[in-house]
PDB file of N, CA and C in Angstrom:
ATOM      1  N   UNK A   1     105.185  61.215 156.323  1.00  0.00           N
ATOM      2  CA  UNK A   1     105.474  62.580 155.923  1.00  0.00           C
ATOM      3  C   UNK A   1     104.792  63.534 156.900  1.00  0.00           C
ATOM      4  N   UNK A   2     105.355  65.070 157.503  1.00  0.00           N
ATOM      5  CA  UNK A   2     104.928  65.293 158.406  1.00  0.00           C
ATOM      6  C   UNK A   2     104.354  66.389 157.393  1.00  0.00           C
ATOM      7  N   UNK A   3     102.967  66.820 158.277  1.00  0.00           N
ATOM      8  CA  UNK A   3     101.992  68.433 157.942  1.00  0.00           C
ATOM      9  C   UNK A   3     103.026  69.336 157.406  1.00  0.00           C
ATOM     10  N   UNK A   4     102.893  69.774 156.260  1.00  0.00           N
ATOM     11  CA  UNK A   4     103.671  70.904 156.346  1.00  0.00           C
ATOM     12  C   UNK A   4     102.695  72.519 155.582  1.00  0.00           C
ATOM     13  N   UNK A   5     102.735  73.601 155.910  1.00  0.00           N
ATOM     14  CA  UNK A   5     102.051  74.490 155.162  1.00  0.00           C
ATOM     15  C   UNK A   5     102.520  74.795 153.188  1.00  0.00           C
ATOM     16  N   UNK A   6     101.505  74.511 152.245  1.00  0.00           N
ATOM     17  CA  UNK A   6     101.011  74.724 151.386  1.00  0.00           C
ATOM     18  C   UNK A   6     100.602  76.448 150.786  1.00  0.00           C
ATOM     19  N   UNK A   7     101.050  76.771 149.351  1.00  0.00           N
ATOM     20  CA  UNK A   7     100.548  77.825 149.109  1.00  0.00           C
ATOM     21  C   UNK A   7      99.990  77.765 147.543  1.00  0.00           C
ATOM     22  N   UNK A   8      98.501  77.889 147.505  1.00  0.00           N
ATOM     23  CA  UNK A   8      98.322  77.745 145.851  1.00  0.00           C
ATOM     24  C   UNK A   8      97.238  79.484 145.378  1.00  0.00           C
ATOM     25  N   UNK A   9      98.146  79.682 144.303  1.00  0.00           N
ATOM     26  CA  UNK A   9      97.648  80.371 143.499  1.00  0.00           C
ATOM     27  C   UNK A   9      97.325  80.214 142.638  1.00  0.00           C
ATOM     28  N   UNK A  10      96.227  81.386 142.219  1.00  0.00           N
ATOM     29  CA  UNK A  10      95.804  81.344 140.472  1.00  0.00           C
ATOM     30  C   UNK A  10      97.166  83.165 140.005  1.00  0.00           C
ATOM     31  N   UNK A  11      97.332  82.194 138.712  1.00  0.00           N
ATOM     32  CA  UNK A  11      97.890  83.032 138.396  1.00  0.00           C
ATOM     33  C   UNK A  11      97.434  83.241 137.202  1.00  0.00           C
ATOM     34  N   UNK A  12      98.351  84.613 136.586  1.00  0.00           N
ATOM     35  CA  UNK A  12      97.645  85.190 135.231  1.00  0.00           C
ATOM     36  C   UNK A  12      98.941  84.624 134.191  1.00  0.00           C
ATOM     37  N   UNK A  13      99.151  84.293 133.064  1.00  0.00           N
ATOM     38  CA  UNK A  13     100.023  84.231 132.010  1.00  0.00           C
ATOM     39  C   UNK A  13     102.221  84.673 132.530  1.00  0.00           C
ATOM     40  N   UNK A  14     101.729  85.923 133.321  1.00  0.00           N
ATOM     41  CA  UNK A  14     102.918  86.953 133.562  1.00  0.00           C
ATOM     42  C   UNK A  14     103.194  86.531 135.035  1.00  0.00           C
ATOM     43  N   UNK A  15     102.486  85.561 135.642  1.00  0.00           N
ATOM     44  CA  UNK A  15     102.569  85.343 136.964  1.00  0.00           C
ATOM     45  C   UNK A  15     102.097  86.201 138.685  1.00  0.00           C
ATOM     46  N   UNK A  16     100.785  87.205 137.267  1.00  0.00           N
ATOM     47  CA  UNK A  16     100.367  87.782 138.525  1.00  0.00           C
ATOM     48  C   UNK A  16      99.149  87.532 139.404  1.00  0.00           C
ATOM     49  N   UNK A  17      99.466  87.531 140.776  1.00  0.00           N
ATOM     50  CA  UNK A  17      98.195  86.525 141.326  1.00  0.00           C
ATOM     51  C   UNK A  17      96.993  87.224 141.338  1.00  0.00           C
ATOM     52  N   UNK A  18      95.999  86.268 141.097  1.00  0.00           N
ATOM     53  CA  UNK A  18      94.540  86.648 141.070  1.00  0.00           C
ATOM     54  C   UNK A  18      94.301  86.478 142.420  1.00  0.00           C
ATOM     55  N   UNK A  19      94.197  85.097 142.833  1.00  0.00           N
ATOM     56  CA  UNK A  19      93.601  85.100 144.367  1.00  0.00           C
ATOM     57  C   UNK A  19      94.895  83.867 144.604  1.00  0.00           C
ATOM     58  N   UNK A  20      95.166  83.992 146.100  1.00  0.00           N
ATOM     59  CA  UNK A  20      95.824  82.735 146.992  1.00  0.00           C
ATOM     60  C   UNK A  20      95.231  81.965 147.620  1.00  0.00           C
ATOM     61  N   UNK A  21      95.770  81.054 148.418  1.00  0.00           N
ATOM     62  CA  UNK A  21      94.905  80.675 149.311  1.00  0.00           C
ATOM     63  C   UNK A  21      96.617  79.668 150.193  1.00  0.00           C
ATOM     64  N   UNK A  22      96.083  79.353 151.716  1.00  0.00           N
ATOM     65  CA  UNK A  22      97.410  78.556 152.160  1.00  0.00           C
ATOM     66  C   UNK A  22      96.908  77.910 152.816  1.00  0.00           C
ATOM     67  N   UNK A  23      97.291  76.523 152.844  1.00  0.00           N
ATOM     68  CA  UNK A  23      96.724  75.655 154.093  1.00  0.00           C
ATOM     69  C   UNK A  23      97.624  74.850 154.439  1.00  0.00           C
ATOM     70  N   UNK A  24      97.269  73.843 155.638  1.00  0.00           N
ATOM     71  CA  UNK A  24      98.271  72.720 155.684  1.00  0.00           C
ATOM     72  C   UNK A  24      97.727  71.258 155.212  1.00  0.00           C
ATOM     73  N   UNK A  25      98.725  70.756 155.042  1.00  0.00           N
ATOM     74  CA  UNK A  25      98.534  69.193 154.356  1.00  0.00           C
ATOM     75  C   UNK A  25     100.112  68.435 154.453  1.00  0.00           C
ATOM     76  N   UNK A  26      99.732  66.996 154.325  1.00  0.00           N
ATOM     77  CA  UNK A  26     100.841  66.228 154.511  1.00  0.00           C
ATOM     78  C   UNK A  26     101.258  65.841 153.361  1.00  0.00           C
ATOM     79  N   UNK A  27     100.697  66.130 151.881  1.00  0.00           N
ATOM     80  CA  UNK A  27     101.825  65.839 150.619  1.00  0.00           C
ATOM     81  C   UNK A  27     101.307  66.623 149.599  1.00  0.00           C
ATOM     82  N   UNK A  28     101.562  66.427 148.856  1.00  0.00           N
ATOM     83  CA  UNK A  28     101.477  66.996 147.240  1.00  0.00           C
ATOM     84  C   UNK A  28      99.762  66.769 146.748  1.00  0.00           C
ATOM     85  N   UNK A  29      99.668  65.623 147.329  1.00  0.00           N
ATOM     86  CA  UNK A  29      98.169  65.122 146.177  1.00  0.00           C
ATOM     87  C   UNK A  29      97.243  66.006 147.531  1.00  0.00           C
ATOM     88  N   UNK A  30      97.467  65.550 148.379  1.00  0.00           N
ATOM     89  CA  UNK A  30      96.447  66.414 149.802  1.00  0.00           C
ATOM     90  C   UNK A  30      96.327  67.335 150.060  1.00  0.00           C
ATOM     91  N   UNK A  31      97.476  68.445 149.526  1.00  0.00           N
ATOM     92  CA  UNK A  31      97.238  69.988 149.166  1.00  0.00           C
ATOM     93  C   UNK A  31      96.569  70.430 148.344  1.00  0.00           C
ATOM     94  N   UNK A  32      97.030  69.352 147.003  1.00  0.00           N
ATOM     95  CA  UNK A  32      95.766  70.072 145.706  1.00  0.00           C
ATOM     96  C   UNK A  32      94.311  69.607 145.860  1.00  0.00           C
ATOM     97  N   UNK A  33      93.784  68.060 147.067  1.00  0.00           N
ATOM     98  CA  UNK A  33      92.585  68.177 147.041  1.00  0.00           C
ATOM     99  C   UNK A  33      91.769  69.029 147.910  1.00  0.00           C
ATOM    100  N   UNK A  34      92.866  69.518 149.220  1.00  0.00           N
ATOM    101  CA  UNK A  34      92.403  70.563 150.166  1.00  0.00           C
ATOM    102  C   UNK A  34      92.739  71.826 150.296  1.00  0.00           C
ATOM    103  N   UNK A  35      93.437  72.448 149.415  1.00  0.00           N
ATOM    104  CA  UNK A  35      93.825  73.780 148.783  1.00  0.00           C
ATOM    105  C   UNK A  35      93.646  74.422 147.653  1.00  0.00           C
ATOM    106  N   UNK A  36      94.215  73.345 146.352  1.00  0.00           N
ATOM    107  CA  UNK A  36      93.882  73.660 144.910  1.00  0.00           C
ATOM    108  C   UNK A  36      93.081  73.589 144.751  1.00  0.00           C
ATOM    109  N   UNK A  37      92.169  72.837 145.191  1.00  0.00           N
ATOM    110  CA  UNK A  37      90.553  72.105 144.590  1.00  0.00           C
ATOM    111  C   UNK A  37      89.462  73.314 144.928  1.00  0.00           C
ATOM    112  N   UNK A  38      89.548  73.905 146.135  1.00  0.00           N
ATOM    113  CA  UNK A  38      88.948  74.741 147.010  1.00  0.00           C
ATOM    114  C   UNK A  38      88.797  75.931 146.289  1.00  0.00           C
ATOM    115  N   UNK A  39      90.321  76.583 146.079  1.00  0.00           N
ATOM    116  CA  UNK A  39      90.674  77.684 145.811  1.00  0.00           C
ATOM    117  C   UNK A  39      90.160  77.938 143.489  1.00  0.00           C
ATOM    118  N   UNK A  40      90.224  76.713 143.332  1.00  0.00           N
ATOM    119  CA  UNK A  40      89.499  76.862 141.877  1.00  0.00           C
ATOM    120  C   UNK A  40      87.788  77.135 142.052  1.00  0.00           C
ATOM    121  N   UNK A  41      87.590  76.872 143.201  1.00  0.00           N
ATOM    122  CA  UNK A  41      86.019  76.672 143.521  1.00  0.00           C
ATOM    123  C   UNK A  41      85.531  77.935 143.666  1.00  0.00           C
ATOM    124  N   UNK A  42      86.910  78.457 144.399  1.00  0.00           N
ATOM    125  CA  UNK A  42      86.294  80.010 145.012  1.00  0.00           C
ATOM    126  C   UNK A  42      86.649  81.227 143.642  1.00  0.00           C
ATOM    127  N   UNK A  43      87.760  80.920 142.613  1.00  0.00           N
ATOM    128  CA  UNK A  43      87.855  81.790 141.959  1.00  0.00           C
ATOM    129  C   UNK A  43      86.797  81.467 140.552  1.00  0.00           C
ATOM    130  N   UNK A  44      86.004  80.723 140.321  1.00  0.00           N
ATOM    131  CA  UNK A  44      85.138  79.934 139.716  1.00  0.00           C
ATOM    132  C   UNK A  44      83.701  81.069 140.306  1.00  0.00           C
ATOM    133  N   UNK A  45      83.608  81.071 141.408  1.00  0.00           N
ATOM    134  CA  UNK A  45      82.024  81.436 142.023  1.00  0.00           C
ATOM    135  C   UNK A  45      82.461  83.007 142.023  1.00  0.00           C
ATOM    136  N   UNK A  46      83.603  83.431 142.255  1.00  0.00           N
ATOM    137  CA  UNK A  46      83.889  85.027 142.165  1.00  0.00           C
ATOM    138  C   UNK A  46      84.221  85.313 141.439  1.00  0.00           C
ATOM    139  N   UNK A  47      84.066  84.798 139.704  1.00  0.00           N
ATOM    140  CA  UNK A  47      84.246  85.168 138.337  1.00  0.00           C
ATOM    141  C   UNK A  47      82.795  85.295 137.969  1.00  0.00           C
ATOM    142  N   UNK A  48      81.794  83.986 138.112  1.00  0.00           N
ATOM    143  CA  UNK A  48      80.623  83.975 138.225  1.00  0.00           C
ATOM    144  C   UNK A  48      79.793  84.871 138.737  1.00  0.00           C
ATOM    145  N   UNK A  49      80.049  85.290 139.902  1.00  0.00           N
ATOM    146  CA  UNK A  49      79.036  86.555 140.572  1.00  0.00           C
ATOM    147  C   UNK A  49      79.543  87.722 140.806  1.00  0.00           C
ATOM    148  N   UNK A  50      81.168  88.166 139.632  1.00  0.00           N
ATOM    149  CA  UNK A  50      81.165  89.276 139.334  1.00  0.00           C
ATOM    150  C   UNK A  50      82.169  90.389 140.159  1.00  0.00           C
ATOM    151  N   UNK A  51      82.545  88.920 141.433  1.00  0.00           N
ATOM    152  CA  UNK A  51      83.487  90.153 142.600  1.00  0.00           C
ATOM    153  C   UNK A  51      84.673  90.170 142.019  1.00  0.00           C
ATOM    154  N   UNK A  52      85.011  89.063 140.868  1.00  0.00           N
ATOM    155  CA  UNK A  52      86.414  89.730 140.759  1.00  0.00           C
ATOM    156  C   UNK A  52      86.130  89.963 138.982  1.00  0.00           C
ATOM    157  N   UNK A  53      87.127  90.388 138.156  1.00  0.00           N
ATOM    158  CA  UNK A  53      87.010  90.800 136.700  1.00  0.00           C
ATOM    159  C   UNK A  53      87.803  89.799 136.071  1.00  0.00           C
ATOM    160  N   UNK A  54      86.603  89.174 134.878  1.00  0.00           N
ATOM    161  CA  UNK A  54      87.740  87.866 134.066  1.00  0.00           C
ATOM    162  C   UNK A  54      88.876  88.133 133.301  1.00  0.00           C
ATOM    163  N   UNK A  55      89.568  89.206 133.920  1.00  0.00           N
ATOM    164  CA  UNK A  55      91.302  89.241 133.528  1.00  0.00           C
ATOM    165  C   UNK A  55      91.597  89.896 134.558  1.00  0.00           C
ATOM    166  N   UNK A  56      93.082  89.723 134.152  1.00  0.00           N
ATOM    167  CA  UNK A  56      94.139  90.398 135.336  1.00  0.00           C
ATOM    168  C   UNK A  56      94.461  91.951 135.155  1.00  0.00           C
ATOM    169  N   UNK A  57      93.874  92.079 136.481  1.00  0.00           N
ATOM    170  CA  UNK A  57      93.723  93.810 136.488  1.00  0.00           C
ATOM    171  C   UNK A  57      94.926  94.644 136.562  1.00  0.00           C
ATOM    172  N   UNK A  58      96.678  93.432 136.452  1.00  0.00           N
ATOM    173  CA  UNK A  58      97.885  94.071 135.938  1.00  0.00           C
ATOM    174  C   UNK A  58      98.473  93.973 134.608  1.00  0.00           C
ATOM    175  N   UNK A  59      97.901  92.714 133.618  1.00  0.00           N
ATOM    176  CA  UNK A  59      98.350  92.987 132.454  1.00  0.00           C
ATOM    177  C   UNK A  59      97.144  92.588 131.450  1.00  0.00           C
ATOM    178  N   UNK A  60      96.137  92.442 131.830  1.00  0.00           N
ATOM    179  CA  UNK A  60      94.989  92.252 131.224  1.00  0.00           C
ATOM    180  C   UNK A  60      94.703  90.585 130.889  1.00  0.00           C
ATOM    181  N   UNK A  61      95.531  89.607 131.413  1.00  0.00           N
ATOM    182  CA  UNK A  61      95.093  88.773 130.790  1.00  0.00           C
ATOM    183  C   UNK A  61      93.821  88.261 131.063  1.00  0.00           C
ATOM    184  N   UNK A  62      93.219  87.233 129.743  1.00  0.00           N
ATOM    185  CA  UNK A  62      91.873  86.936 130.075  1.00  0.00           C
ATOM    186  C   UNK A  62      92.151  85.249 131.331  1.00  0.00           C
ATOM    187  N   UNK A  63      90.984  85.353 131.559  1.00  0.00           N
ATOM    188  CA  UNK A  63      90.740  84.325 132.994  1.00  0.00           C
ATOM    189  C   UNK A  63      90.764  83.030 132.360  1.00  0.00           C
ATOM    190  N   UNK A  64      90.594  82.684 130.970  1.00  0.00           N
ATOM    191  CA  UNK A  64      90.950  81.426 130.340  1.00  0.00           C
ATOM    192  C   UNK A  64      92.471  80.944 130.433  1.00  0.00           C
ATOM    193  N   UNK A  65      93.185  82.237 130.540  1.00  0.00           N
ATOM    194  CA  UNK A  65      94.932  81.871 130.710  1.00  0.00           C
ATOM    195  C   UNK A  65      95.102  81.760 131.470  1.00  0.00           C
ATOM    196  N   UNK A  66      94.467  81.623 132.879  1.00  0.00           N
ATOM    197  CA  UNK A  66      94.925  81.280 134.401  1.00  0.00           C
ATOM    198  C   UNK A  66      95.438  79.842 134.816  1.00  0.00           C
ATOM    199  N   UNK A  67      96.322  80.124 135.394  1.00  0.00           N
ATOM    200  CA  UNK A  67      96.747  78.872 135.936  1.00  0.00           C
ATOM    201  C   UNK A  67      96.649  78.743 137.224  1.00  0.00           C
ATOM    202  N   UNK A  68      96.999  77.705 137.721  1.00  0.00           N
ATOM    203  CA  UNK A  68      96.925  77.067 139.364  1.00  0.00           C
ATOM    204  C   UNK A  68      98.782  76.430 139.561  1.00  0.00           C
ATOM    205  N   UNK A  69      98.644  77.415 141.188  1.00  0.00           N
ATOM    206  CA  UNK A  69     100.890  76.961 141.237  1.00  0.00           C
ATOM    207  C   UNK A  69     100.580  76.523 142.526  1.00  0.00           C
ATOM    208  N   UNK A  70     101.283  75.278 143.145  1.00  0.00           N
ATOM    209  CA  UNK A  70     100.942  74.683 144.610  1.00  0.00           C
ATOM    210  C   UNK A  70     102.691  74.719 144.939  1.00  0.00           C
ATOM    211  N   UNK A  71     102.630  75.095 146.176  1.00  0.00           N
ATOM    212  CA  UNK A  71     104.252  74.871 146.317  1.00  0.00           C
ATOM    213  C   UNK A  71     104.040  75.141 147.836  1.00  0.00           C
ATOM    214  N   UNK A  72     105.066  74.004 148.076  1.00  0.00           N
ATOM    215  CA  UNK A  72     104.992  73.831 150.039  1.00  0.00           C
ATOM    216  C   UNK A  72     106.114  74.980 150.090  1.00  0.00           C
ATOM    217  N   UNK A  73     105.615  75.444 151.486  1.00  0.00           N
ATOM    218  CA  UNK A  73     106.384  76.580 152.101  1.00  0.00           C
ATOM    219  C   UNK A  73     107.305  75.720 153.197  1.00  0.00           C
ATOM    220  N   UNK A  74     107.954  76.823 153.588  1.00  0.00           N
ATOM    221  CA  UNK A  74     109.012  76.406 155.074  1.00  0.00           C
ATOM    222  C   UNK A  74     108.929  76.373 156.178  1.00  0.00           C
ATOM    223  N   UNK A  75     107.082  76.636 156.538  1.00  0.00           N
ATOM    224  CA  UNK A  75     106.320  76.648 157.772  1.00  0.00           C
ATOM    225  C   UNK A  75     106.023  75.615 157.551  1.00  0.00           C
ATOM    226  N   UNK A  76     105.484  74.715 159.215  1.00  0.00           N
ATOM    227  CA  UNK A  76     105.146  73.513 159.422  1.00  0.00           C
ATOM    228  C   UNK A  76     103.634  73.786 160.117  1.00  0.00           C
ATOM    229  N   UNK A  77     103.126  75.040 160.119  1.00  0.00           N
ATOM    230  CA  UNK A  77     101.811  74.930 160.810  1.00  0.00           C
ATOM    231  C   UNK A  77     101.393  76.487 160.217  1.00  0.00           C
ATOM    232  N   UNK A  78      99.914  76.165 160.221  1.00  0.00           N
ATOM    233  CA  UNK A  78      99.676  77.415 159.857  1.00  0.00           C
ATOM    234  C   UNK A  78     100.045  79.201 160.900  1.00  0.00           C
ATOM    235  N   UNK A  79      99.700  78.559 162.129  1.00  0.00           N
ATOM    236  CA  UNK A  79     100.396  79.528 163.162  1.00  0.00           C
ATOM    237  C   UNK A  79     101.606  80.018 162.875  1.00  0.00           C
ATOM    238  N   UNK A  80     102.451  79.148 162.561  1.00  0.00           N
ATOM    239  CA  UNK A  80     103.738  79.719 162.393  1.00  0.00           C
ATOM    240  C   UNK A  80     103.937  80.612 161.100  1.00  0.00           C
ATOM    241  N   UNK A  81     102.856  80.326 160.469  1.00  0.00           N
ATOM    242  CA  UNK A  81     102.878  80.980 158.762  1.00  0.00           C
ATOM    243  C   UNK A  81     101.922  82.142 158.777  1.00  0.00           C
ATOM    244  N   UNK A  82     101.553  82.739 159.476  1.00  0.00           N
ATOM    245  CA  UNK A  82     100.611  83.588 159.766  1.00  0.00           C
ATOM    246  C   UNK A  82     101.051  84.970 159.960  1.00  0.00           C
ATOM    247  N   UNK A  83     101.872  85.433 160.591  1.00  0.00           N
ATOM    248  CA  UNK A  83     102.796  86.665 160.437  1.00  0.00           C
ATOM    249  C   UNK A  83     103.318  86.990 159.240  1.00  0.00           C
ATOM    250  N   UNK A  84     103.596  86.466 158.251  1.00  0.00           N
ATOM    251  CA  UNK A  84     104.746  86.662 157.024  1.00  0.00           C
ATOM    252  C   UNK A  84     103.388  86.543 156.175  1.00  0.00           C
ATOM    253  N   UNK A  85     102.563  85.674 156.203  1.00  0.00           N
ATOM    254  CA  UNK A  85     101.246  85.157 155.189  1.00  0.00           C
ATOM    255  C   UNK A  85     100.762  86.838 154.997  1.00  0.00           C
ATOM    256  N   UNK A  86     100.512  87.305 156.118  1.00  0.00           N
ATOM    257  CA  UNK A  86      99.835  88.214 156.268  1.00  0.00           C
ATOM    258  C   UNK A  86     100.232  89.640 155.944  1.00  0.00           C
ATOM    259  N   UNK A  87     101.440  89.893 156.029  1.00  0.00           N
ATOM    260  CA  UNK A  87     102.379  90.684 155.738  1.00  0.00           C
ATOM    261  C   UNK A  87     102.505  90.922 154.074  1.00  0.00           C
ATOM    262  N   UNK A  88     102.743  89.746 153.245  1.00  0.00           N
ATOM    263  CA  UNK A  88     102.439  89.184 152.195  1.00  0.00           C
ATOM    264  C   UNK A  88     101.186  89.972 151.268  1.00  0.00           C
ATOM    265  N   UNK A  89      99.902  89.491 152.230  1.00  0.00           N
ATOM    266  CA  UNK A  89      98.850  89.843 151.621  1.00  0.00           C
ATOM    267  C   UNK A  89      98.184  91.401 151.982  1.00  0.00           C
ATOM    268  N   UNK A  90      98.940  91.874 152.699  1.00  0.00           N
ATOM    269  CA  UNK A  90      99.044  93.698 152.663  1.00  0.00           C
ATOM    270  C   UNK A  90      99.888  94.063 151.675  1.00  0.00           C
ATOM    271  N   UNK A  91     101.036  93.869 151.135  1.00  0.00           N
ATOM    272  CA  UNK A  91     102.187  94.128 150.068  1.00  0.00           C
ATOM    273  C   UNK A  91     100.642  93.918 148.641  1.00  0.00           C
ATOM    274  N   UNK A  92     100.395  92.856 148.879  1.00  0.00           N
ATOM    275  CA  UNK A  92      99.703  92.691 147.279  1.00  0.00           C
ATOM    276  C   UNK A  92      98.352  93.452 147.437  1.00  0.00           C
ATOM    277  N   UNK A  93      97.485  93.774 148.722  1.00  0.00           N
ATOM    278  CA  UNK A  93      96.592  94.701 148.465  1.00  0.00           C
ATOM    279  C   UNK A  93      97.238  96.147 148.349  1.00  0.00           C
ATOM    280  N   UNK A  94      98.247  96.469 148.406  1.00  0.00           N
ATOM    281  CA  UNK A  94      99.067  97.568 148.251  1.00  0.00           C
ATOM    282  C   UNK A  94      98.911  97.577 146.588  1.00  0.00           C
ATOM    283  N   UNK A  95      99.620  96.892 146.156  1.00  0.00           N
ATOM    284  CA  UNK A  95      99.974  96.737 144.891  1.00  0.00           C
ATOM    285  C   UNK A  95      98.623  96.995 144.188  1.00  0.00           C
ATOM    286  N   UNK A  96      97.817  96.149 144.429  1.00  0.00           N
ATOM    287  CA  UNK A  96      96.311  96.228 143.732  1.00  0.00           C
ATOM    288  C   UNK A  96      95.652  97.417 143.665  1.00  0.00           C
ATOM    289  N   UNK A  97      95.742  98.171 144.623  1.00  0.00           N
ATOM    290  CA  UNK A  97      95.839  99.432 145.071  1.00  0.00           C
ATOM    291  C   UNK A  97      96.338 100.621 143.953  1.00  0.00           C
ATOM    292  N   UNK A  98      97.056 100.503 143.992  1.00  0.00           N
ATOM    293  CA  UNK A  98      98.346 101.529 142.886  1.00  0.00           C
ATOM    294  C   UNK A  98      97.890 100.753 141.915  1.00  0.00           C
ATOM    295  N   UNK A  99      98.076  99.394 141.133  1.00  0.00           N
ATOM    296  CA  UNK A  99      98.650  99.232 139.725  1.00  0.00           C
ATOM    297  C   UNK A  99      97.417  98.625 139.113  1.00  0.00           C
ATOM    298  N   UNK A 100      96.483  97.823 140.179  1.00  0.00           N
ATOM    299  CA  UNK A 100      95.102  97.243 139.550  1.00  0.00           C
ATOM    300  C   UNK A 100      94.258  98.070 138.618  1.00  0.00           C
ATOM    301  N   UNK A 101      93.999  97.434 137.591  1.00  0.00           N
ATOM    302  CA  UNK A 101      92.820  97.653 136.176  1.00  0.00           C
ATOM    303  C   UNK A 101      93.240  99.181 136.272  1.00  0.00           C
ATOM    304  N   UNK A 102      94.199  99.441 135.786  1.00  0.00           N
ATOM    305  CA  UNK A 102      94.635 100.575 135.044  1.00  0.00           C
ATOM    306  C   UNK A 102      94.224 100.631 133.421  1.00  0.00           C
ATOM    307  N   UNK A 103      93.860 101.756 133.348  1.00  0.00           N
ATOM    308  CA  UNK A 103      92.528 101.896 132.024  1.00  0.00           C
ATOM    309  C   UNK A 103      93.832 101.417 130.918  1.00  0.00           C
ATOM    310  N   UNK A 104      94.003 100.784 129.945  1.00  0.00           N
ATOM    311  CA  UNK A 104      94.305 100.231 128.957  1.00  0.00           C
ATOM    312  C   UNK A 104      94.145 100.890 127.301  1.00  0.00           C
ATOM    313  N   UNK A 105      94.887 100.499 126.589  1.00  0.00           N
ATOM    314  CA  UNK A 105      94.671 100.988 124.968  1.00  0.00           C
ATOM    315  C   UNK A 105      94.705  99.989 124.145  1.00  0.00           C
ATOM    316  N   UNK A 106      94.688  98.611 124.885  1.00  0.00           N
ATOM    317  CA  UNK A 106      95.089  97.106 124.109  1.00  0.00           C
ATOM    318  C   UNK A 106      94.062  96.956 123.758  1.00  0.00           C
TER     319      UNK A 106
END
């Protein structure tokens, strides 16, 4: 099976992402031990020390409803996934921007 680029998120209940992360790997089980595994590690230590807030700052859910989504992309290297990745993750600091932890009545 050849390298191909990987994308795993945490998501909230409604499917909105908390944090991403993308790497490459050659299957299914080798993405979630070198992508998924990682990326629970990092949203684990930045719930813990407070940089991010234990719900989703678009529909409030709490951080117990989070899930983890792994899904290979249509890039074969991270180089090649790096223009669009990035592009990507300006759109959602946009978004976070405008719509994040908007004061609530729930």
């Amino acid at each position: 099976m050849s390298v191909r680029v990987w994308i795993a998120q945490c998501l909230c209940p409604a499917r909105h992402c908390v944090l991403a992360t993308a790497g490459e790997a050659a299957s299914e089980a080798a993405a979630k031990e070198t992508i998924v595994d990682p990326l629970r590690a990092q949203v684990a230590e930045a719930l813990k020390s407070g940089v991010i807030n234990p719900w989703c700052g678009l529909c409030n859910a709490r951080a117990e409803t989070w899930r983890y989504d792994l899904a290979r992309t249509r890039f074969r290297s991270m180089e090649e996934a790096a223009p669009e990745l990035l592009q990507i993750e300006a759109e959602q600091a946009a978004t976070r921007a405008l719509w994040g932890d908007i004061p609530r009545n729930d």
